[in-house]
Structure formats: structure tokens, C-alpha cells
N, C-alpha and C. Protein backbone atom coordinates (compact mmCIF):
# COMPACT_ATOMS: atom_id res chain seq x y z
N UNK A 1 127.94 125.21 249.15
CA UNK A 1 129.25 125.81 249.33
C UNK A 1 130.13 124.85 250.13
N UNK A 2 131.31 124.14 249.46
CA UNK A 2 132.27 123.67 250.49
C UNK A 2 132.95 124.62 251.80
N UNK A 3 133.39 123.56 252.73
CA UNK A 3 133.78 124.11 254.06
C UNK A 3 134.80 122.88 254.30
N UNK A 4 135.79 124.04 254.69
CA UNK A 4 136.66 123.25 255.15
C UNK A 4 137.50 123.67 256.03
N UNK A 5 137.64 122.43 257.36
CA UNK A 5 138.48 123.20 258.78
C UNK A 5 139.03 122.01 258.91
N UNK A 6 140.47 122.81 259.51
CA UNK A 6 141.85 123.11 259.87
C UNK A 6 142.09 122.36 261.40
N UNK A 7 142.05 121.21 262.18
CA UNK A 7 141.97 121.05 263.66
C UNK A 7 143.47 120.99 263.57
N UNK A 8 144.23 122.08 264.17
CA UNK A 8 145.81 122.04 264.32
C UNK A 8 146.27 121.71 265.88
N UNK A 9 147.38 120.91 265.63
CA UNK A 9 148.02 120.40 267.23
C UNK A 9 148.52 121.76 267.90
N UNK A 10 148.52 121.54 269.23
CA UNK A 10 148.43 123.10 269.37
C UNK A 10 149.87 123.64 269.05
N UNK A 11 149.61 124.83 269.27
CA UNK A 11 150.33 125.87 268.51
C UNK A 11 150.56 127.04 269.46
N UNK A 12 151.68 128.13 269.26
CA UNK A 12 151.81 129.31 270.36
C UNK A 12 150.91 130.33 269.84
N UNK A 13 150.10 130.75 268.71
CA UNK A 13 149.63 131.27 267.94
C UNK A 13 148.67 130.43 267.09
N UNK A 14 147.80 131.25 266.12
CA UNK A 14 146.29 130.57 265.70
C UNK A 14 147.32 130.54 264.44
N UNK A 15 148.17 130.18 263.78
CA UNK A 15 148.82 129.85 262.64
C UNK A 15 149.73 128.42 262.95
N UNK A 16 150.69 129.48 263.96
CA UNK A 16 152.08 128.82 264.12
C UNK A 16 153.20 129.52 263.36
N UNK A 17 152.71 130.77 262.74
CA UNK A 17 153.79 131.03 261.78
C UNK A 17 154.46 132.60 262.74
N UNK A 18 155.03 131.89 263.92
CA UNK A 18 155.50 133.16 264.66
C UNK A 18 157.16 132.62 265.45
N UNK A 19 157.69 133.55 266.07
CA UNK A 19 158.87 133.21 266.82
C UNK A 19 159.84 133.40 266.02
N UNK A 20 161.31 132.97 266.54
CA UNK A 20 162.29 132.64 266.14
C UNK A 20 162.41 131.65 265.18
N UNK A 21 161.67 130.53 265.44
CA UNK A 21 162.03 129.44 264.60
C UNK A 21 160.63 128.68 264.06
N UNK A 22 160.23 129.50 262.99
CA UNK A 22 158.54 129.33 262.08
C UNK A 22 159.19 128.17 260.91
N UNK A 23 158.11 126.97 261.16
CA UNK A 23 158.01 125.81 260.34
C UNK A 23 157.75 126.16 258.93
N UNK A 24 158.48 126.38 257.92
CA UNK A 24 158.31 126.49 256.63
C UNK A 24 156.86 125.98 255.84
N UNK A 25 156.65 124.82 256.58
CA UNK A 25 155.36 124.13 256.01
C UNK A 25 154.68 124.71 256.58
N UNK A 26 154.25 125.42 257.94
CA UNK A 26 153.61 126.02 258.17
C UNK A 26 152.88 127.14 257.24
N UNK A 27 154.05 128.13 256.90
CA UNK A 27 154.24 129.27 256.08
C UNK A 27 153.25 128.83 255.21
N UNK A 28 153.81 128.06 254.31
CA UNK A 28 153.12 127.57 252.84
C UNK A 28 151.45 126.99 253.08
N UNK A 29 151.48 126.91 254.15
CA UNK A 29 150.16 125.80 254.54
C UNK A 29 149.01 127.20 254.44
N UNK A 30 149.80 128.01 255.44
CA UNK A 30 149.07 129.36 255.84
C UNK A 30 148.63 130.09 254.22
N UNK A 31 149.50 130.51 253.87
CA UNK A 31 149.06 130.84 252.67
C UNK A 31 148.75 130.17 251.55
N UNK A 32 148.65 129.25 251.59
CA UNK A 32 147.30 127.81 250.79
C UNK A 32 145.99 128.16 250.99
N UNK A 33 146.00 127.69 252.73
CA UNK A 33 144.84 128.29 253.30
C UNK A 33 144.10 129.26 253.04
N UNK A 34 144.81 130.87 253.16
CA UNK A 34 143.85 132.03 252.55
C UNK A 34 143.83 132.05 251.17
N UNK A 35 144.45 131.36 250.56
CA UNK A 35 143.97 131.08 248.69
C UNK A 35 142.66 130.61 248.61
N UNK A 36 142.68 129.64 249.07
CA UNK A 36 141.43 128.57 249.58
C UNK A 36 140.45 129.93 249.83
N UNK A 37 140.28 130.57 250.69
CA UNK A 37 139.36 131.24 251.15
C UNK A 37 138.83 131.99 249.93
N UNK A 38 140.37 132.55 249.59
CA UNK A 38 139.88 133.47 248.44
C UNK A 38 139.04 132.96 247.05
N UNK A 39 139.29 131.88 246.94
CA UNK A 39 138.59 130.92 245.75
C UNK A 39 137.15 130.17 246.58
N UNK A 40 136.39 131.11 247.63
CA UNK A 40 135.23 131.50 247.92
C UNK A 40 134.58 129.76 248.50
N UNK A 41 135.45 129.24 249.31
CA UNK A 41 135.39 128.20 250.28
C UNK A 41 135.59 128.27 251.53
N UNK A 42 134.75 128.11 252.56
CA UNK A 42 134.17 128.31 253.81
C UNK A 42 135.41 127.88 254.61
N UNK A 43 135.84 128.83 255.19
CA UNK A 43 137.65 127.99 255.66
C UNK A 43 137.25 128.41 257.47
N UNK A 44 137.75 127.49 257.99
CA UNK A 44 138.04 127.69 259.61
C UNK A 44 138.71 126.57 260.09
N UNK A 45 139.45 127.57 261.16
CA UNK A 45 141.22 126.77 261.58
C UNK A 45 140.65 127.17 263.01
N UNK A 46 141.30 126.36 263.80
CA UNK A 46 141.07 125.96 264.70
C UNK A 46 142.66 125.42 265.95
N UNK A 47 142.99 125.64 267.09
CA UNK A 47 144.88 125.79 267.79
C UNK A 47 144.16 125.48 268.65
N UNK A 48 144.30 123.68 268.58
CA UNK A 48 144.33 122.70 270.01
C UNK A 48 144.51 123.80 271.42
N UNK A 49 145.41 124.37 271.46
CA UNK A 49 146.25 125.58 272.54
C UNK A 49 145.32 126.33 272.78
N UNK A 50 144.45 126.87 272.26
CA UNK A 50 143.63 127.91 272.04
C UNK A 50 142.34 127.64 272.07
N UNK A 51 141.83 126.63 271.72
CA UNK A 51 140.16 126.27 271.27
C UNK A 51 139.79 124.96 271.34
N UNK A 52 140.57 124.21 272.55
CA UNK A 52 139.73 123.03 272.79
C UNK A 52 138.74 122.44 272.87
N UNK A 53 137.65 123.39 273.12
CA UNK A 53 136.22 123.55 272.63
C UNK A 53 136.32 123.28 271.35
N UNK A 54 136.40 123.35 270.85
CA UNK A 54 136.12 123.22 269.14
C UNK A 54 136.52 121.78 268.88
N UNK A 55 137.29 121.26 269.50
CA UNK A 55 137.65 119.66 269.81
C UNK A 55 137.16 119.05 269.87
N UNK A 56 136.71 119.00 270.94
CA UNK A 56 135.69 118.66 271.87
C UNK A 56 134.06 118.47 271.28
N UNK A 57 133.72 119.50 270.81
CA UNK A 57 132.50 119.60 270.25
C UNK A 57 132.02 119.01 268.89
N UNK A 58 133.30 118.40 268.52
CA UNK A 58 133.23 118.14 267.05
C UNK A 58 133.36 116.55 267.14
N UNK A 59 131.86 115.40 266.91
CA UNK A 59 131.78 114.38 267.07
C UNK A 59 133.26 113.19 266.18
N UNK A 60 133.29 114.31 264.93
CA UNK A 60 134.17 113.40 264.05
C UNK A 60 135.75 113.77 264.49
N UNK A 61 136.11 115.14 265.09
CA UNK A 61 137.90 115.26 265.56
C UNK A 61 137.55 114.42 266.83
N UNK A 62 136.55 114.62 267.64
CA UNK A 62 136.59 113.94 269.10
C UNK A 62 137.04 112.14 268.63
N UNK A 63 135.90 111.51 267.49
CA UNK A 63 136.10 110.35 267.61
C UNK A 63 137.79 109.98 267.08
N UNK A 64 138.61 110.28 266.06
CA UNK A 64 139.62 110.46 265.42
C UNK A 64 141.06 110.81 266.35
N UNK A 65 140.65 111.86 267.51
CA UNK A 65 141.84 111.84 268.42
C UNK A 65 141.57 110.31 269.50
N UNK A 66 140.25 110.26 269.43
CA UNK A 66 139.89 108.92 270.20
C UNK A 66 140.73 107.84 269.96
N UNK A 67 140.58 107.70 268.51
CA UNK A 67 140.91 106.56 267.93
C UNK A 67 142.85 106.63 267.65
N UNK A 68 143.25 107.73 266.95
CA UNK A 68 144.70 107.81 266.47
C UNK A 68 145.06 108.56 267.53
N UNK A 69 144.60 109.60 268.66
CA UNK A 69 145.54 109.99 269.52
C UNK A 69 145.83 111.59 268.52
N UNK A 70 146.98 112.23 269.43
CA UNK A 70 146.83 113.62 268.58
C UNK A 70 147.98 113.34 267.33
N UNK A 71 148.29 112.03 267.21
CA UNK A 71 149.04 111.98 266.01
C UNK A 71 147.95 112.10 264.46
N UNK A 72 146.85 112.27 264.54
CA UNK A 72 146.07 112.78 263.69
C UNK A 72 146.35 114.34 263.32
N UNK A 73 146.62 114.81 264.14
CA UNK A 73 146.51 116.78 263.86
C UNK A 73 147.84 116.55 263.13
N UNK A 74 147.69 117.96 262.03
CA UNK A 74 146.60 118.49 261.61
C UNK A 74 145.46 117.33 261.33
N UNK A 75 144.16 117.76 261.92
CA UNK A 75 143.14 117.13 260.83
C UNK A 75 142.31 117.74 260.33
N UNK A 76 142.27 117.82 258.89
CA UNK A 76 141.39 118.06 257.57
C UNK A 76 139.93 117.90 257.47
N UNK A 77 139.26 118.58 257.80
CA UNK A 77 137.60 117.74 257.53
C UNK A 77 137.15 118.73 256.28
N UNK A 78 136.81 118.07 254.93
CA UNK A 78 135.72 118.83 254.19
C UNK A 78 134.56 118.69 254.24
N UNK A 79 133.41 119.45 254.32
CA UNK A 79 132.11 119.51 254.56
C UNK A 79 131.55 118.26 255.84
N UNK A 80 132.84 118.16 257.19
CA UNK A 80 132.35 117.66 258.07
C UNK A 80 133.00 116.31 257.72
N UNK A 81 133.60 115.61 257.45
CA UNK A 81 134.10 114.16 256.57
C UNK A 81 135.99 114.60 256.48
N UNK A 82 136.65 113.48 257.06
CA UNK A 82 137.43 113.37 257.19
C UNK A 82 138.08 113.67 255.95
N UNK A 83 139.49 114.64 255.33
CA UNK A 83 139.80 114.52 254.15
C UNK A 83 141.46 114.33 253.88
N UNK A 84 142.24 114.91 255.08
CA UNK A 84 143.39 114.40 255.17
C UNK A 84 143.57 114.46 256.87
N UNK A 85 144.84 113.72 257.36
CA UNK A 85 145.23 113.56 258.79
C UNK A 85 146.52 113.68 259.28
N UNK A 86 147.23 114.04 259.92
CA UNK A 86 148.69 113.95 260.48
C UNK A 86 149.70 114.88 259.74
N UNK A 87 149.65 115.75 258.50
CA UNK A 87 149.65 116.45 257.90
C UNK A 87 149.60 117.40 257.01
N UNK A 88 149.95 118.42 257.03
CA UNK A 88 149.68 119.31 255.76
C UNK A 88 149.40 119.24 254.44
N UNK A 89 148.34 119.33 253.92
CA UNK A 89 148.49 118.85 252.84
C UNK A 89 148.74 120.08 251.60
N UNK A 90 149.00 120.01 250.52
CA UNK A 90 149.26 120.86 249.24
C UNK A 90 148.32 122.00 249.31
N UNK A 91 148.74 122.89 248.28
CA UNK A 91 147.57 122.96 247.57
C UNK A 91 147.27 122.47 246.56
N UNK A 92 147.40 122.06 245.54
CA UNK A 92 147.05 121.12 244.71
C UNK A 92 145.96 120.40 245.79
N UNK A 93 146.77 118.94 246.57
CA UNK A 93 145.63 119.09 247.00
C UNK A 93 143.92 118.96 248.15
N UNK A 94 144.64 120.55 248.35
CA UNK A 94 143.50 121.03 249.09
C UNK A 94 142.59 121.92 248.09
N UNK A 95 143.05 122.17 246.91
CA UNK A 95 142.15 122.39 245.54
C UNK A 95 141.29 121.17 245.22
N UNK A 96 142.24 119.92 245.08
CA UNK A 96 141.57 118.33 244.62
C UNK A 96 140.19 118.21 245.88
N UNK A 97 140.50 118.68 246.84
CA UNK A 97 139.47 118.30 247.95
C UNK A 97 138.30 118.93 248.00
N UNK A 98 138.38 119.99 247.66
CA UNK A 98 137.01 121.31 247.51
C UNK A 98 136.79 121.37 246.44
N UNK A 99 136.81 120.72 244.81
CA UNK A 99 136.55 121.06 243.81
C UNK A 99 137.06 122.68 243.56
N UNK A 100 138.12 123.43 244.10
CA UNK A 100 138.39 124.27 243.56
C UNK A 100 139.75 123.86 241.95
N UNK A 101 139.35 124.97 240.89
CA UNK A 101 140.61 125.01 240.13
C UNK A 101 142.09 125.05 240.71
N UNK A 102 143.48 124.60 240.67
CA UNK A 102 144.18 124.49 241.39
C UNK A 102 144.78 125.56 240.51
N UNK A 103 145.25 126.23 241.20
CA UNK A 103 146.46 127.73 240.14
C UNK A 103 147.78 127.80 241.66
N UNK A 104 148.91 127.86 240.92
CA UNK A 104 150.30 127.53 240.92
C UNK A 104 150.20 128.57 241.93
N UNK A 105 150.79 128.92 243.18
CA UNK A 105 151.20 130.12 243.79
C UNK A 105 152.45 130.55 243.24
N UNK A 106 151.76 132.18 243.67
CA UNK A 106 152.88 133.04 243.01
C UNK A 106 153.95 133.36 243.42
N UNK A 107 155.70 133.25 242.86
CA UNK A 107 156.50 133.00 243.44
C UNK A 107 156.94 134.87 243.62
N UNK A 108 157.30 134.87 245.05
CA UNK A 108 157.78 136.63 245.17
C UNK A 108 159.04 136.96 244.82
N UNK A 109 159.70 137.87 244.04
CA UNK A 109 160.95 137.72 243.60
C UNK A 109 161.65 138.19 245.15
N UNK A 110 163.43 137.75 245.12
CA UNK A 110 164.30 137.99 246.20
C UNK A 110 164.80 138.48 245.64
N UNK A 111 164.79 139.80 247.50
CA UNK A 111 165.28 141.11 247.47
C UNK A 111 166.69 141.03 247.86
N UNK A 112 168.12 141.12 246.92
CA UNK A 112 169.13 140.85 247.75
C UNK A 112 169.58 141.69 249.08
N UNK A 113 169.96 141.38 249.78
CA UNK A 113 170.25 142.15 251.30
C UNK A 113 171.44 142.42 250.90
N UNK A 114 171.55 143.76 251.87
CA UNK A 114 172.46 144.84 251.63
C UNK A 114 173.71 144.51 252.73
N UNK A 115 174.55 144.57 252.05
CA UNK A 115 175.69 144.27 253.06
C UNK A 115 176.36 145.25 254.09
């Protein structure tokens, strides 16, 4: 079974997709992410802010912030192995990375607001 985790720069929240002013790529990243899950791949994310332990403990993010500094985060590891760094990547592909089928997300229709 592929696995794949998420080491995010920290964040005010285990997403980032909160506040006044939420990073769009975030948004899209987030819900990539639980696609991913749902197409039955071992997913865990991880908020520098929140779980430095998990940093820390992890020989390949420890050596990688070592080496690039936190201009690496996000960093990508599939099955433990570096797979992307410094940002977000697709889904497309974070499909290409896990051998999952890649299927188009679904676009939600807009609700016009009422004046």
C-alpha cells in the first residue's frame, strides 16, 4: 500500500485553510489530499506549528531541512523517499506519484448571491 505524508511549514491550523485570508492553493491542495485518501492511499499531514516531533523524528525531513533549510516545506515523501519539495504539488501529480488513476476534480456549480 502506498503512503504518503505531507511535512507543512507551519501553519495556524493542521490545513491552513482557516482565517480571513485562506491560500487558494491551500484549498485545492486540501482537497487533492482527501481524494488521495479516498483512492485508498495511506495519507498523513503533518503543521511544523503543531508537530515538531514528527520533524524531528523523521531521518529523511530532518536531513532535507538540514540541507535546504525550511525552504523545502511543503515536503512530499512517498513511501518514505523524497517525492516533491517547496511546493504543492497537483493532483495529477500526486496521482503520477502513488500510482493512483488521476480523475479531474469535480467542479461545484456557483450559487449567485443575493443582493
Amino acid at each position: 500500500m502506498t503512503k504518503l505524508e505531507v511535512f507543512d511549514p507551519p501553519m495556524c491550523c493542521s490545513t491552513g485553510v482557516c482565517g480571513p485570508n485562506v491560500d487558494p492553493a491551500l484549498v485545492k491542495f486540501s482537497a487533492d489530499f482527501h481524494w488521495l485518501a479516498g483512492q485508498g492511499v495511506v495519507v498523513n499531514r503533518f503543521n511544523l506549528a503543531q508537530q515538531p516531533q514528527a520533524y524531528a523524528a523523521n531521518p529523511v525531513v530532518k536531513a532535507a531541512l538540514a540541507e535546504f533549510g525550511s525552504g523545502c516545506l511543503p515536503l512530499i515523501l512517498v513511501n518514505g523517499a523524497i517525492a516533491s519539495k517547496g511546493r504543492y504539488p497537483t493532483r495529477r501529480e500526486l496521482a503520477a506519484m502513488t500510482g493512483v488513476e488521476y480523475e479531474e476534480p469535480v467542479a461545484l456549480p456557483v450559487m449567485p448571491s443575493r443582493g
